[in-house]
Every structure is written in structure tokens, then in C-alpha cells.
N, C-alpha and C. Protein backbone atom coordinates (compact mmCIF):
# COMPACT_ATOMS: atom_id res chain seq x y z
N UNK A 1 0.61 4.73 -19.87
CA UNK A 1 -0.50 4.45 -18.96
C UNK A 1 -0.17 3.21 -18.13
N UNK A 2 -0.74 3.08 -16.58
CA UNK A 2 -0.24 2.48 -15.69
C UNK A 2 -1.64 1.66 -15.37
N UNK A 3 -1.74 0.61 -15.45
CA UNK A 3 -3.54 -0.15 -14.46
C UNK A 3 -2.33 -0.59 -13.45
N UNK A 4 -3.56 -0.55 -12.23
CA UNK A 4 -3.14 -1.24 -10.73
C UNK A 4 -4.15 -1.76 -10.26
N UNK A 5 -4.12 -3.09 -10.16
CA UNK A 5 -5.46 -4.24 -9.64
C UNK A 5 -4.74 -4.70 -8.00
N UNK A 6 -5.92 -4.16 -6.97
CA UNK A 6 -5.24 -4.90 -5.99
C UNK A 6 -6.17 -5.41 -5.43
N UNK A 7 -5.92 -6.86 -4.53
CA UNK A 7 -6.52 -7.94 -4.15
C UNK A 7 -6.58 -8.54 -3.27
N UNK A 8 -7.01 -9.00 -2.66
CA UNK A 8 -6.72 -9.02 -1.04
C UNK A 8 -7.24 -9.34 0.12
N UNK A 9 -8.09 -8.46 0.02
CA UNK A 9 -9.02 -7.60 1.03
C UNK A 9 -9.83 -8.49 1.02
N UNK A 10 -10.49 -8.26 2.64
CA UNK A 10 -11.59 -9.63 3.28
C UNK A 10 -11.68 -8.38 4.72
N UNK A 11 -12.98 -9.61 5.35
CA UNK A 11 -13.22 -9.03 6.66
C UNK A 11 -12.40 -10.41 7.70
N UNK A 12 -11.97 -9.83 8.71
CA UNK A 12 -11.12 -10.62 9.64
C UNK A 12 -11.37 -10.19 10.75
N UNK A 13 -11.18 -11.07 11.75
CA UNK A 13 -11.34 -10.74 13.17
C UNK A 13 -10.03 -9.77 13.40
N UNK A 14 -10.16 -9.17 14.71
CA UNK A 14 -8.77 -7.99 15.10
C UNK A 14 -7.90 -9.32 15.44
N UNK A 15 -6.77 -8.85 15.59
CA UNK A 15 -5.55 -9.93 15.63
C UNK A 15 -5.22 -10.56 14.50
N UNK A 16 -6.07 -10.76 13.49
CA UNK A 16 -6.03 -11.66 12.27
C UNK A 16 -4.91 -10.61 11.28
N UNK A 17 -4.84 -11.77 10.05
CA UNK A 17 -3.60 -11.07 9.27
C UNK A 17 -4.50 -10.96 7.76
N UNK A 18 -4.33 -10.10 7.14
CA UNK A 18 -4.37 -10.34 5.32
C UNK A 18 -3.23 -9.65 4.74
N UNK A 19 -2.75 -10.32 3.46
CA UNK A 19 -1.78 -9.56 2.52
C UNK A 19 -2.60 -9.23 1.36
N UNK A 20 -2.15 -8.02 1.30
CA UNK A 20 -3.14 -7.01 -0.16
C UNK A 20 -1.70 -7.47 -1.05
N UNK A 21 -2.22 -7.70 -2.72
CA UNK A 21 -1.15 -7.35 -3.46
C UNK A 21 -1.96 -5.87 -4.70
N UNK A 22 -1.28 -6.17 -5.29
CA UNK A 22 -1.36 -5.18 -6.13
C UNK A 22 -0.11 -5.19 -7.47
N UNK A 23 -1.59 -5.74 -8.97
CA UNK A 23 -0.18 -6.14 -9.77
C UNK A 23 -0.75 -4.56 -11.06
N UNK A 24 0.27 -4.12 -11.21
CA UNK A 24 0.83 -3.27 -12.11
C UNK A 24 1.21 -3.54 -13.56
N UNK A 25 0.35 -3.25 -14.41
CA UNK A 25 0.39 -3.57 -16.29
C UNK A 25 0.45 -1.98 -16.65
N UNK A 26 1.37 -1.90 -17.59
CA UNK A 26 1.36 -1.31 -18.70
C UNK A 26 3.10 -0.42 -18.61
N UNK A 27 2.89 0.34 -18.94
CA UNK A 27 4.39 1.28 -18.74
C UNK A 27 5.34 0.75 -17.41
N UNK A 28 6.49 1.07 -17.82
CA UNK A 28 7.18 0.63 -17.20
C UNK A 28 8.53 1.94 -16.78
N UNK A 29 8.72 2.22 -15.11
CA UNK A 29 9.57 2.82 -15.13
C UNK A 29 10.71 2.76 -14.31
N UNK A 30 12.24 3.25 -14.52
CA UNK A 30 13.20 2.81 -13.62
C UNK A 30 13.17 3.52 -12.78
N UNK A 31 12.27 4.73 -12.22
CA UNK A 31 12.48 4.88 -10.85
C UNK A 31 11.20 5.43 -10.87
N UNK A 32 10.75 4.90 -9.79
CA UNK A 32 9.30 5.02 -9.42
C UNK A 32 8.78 4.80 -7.70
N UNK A 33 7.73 5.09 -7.27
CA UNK A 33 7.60 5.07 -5.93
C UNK A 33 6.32 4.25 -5.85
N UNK A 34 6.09 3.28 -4.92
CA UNK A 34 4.64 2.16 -5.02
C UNK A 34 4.26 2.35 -3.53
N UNK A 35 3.21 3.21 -3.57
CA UNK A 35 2.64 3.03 -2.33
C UNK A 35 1.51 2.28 -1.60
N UNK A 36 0.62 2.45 -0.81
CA UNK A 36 -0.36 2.28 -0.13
C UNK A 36 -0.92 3.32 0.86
N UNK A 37 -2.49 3.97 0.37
CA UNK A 37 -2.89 4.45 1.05
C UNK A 37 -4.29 3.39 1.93
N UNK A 38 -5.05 4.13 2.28
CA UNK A 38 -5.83 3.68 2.86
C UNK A 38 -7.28 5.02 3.01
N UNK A 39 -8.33 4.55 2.74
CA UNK A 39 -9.35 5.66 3.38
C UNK A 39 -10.39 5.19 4.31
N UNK A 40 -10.59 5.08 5.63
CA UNK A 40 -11.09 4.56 6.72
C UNK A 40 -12.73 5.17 6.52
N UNK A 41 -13.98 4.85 6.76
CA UNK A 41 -15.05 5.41 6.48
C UNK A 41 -15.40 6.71 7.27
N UNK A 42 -16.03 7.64 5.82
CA UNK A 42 -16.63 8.65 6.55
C UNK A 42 -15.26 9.46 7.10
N UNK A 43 -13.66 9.12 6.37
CA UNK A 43 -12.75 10.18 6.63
C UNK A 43 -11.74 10.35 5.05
N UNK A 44 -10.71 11.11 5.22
CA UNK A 44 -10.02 11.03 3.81
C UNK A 44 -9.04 10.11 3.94
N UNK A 45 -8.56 10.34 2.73
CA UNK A 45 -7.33 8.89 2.06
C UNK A 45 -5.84 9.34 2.91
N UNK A 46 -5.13 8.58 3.71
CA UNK A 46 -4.30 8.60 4.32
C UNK A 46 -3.19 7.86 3.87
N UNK A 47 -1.43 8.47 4.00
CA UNK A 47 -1.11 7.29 3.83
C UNK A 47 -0.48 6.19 4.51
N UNK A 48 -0.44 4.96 4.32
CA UNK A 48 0.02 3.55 4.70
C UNK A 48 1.56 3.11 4.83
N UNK A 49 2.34 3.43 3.83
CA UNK A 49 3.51 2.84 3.44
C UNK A 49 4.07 2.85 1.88
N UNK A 50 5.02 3.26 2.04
CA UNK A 50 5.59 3.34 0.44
C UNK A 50 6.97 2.84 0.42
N UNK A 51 7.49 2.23 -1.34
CA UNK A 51 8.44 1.40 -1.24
C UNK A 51 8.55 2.18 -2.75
N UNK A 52 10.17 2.47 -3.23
CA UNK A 52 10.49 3.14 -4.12
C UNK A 52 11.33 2.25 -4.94
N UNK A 53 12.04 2.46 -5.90
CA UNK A 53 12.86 2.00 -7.20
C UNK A 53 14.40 1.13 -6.32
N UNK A 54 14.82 1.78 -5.47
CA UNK A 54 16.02 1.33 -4.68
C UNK A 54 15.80 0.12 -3.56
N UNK A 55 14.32 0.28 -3.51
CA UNK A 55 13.86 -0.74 -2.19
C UNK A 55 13.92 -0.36 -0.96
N UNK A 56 13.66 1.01 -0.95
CA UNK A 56 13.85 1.64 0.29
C UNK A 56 12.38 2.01 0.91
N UNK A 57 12.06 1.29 2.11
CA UNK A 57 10.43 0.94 2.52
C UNK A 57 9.97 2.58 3.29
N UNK A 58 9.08 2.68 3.60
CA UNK A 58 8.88 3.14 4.97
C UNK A 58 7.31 2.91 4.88
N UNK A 59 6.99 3.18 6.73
CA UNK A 59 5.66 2.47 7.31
C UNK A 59 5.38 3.94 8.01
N UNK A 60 3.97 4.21 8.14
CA UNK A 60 3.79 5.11 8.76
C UNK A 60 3.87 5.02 10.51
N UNK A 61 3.89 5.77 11.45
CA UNK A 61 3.65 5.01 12.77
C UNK A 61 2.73 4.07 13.30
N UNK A 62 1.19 4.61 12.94
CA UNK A 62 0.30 3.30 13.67
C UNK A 62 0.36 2.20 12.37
N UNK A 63 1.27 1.92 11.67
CA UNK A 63 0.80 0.32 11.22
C UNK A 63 2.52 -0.38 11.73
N UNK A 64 3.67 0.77 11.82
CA UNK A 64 5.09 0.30 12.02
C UNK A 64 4.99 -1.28 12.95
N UNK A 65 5.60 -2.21 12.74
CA UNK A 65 5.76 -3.31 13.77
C UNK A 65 4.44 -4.12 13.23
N UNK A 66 3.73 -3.50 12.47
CA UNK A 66 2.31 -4.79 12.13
C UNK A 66 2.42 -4.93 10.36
N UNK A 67 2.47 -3.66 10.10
CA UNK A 67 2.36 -3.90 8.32
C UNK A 67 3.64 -3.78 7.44
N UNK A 68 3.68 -4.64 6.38
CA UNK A 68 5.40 -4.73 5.84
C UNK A 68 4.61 -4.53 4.49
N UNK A 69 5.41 -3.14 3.70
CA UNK A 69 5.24 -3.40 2.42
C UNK A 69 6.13 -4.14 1.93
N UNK A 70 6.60 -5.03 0.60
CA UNK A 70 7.25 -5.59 -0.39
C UNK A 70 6.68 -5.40 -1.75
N UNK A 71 7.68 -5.79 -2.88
CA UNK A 71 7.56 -5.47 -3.72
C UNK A 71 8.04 -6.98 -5.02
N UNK A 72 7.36 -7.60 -5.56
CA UNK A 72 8.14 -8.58 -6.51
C UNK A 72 8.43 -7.80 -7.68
N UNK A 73 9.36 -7.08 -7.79
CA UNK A 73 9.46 -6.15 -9.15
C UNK A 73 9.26 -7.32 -10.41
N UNK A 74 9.93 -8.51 -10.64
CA UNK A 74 9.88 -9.28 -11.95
C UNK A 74 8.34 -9.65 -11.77
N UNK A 75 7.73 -9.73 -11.28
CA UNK A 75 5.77 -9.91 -11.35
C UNK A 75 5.39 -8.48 -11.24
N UNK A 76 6.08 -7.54 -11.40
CA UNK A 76 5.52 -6.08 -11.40
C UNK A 76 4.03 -6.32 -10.15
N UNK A 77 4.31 -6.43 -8.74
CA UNK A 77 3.56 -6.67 -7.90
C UNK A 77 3.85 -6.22 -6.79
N UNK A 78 2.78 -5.31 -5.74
CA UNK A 78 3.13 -4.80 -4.79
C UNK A 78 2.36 -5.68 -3.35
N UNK A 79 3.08 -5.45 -2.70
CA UNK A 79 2.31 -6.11 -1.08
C UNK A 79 2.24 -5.48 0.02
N UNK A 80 1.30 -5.85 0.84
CA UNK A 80 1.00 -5.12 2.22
C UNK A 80 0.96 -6.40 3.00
N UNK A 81 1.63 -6.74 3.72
CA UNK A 81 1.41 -7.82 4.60
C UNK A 81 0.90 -6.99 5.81
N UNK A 82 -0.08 -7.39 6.67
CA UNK A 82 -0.83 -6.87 7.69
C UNK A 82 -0.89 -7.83 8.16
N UNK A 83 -0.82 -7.54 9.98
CA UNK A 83 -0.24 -8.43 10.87
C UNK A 83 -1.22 -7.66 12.02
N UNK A 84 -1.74 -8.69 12.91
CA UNK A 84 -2.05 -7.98 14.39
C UNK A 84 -3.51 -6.37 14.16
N UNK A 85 -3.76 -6.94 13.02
CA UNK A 85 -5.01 -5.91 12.56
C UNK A 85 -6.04 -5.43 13.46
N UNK A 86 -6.39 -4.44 13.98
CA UNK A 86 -7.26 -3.75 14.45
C UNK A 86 -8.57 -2.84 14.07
N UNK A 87 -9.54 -3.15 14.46
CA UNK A 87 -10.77 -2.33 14.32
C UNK A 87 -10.79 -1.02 13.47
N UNK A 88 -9.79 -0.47 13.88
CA UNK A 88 -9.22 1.04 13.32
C UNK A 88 -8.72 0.94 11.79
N UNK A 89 -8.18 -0.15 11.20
CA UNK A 89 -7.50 -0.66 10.52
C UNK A 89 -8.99 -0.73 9.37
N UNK A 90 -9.72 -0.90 9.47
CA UNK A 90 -11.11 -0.85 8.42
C UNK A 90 -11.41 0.30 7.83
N UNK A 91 -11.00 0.13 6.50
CA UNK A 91 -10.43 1.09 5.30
C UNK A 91 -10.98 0.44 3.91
N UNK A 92 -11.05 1.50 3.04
CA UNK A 92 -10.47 0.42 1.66
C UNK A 92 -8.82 1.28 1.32
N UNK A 93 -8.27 0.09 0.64
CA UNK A 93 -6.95 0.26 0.45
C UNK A 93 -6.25 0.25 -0.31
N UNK A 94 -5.22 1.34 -1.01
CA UNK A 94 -5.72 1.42 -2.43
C UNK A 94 -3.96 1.53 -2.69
N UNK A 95 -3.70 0.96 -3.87
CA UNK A 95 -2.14 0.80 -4.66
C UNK A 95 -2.06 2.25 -5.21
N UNK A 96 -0.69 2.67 -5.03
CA UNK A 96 -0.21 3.62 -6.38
C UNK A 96 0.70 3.88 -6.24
N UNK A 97 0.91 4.85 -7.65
CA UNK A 97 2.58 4.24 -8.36
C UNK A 97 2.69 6.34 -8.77
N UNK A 98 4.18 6.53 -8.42
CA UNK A 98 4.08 7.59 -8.84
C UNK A 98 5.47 7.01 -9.91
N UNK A 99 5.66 8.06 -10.40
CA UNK A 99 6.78 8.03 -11.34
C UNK A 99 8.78 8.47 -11.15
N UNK A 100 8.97 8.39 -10.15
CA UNK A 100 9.37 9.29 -9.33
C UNK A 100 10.08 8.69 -8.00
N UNK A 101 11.04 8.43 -7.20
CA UNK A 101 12.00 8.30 -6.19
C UNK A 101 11.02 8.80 -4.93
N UNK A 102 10.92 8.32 -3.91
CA UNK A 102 9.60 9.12 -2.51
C UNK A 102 10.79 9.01 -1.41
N UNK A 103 11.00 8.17 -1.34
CA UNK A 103 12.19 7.53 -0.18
C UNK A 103 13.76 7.63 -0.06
N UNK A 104 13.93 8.54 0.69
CA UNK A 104 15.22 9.30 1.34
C UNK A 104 15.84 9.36 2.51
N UNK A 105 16.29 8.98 2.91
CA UNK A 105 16.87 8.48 4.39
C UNK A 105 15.97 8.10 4.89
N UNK A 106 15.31 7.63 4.83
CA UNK A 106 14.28 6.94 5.96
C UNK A 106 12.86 7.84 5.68
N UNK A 107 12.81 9.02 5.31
CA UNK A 107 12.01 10.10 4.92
C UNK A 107 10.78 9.55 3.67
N UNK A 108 9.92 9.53 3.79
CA UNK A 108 8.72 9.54 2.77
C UNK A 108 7.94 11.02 2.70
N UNK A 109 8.33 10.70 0.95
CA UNK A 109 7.87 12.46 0.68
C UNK A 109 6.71 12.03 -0.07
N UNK A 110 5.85 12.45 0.09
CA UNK A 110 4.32 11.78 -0.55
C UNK A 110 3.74 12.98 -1.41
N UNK A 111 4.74 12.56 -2.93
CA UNK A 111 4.29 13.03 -4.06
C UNK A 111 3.16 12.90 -4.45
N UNK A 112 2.48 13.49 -5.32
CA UNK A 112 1.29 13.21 -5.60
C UNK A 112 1.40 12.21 -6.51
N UNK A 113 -0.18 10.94 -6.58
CA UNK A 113 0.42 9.84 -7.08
C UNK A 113 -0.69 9.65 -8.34
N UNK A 114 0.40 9.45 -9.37
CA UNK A 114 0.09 9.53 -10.69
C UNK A 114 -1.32 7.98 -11.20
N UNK A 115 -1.08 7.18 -10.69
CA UNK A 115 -1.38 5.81 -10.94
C UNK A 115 -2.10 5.53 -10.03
N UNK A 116 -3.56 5.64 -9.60
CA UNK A 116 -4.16 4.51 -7.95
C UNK A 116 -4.63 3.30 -9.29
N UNK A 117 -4.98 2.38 -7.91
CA UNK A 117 -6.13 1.09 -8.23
C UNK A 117 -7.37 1.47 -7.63
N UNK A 118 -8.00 0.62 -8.15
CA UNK A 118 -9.46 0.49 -7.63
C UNK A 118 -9.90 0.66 -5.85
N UNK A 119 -9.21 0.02 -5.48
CA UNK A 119 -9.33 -0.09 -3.75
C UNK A 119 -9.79 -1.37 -3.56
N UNK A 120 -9.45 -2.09 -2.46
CA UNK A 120 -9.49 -3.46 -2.16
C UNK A 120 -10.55 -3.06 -0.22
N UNK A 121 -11.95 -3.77 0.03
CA UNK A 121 -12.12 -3.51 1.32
C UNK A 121 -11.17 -4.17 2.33
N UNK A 122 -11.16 -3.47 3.50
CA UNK A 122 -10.44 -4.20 4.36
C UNK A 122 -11.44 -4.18 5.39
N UNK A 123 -11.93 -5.00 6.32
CA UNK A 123 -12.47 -4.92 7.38
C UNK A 123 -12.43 -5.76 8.59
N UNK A 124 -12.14 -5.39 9.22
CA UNK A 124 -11.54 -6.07 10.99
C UNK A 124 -12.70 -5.63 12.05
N UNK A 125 -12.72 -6.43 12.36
CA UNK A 125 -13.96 -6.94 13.65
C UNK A 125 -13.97 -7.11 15.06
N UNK A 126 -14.19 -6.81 15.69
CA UNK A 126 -14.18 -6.09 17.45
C UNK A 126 -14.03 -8.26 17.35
């Protein structure tokens, strides 16, 4: 069994920045995939960005150039740095961990994910 607590989340003006983390207790595995989705109100859970066992990132298009995932594997901890945030960008935003490799040439294959967190709000302001 996997908990994922992530933390973060605030309301900010557009242009403003927050970093979500997201720390990970319990099982432990050598190849695994840590993502970020997001679910914007009143639509479904989309995803954000995922970072796998090798350190191989990818960003979806509308956050590419604003949001950087990372990863502190020895703090078993995931990050979203968000940069240049927009209105659109008001979600809650949620960690997970599949068990499993996602990231392949540049390719994100968005397994289904074994592990979410709670969800952290995010909200950005005209």
C-alpha cells in the first residue's frame, strides 16, 4: 500500500507561481511512474505531467514552458513547479503513482494509476 499527501495549493493571482509537492509513504518500488493530474471544475480529471523510475519527464502541451515536474526520490517526494499560471489553470491537483515505467521516448502512456492523493486546490485569479 502506497499514501500520497500533496501540498501546495493556494489561490494566486494569474502570472503568479506555486509548487505542489507530494510525499509518498509506504511500499516502495524500482520502477514506477509519478504523475500529476488535475480536474478543473464542473469537468473530468486530465492529465498534467508525469515523471517515471529513469527520470524521464514529460509535460502535457498547455502547461509545456510553465510547469516542471521533479522528483526528490531519497524524500520519496514529487513536484509541480508552476510558473506563469492562468485562470484556466484552477483545478484541484492530484499526485499518483503507478507501479510501472509511463515514459518512452518522449511518449507518456497514461496507465491507469494505482496510488492518487487527496487533491491539493489550485486557484488563479483574473
Amino acid at each position: 500500500q502506497v499514501r500520497l499527501l500533496e501540498s501546495g495549493g493556494g489561490a494566486v493571482q494569474a502570472g503568479g507561481s506555486l509548487r505542489l509537492s507530494c510525499v509518498a509513504s509506504g511500499n516502495t518500488y524500482s520502477s514506477y511512474c509519478m504523475t500529476w493530474y488535475r480536474q478543473p471544475p464542473g469537468k473530468g480529471r486530465e492529465g498534467v505531467a508525469a515523471i517515471d523510475s529513469d527520470g524521464s519527464a514529460v509535460h502535457v502541451d498547455t502547461v509545456k514552458g510553465r510547469f516542471t515536474i521533479s522528483e526528490d526520490s531519497a524524500k520519496n517526494t514529487l513536484f509541480l513547479q508552476m510558473n506563469n499560471l492562468k485562470p484556466e489553470s484552477t483545478a484541484t491537483y492530484y499526485c499518483g503513482l503507478t507501479p510501472q515505467r509511463c515514459v518512452e521516448d518522449g511518449m507518456w502512456t497514461s496507465y491507469e494509476v494505482t496510488y492518487w492523493g487527496q487533491g491539493t486546490q489550485v486557484t488563479v485569479a483574473t
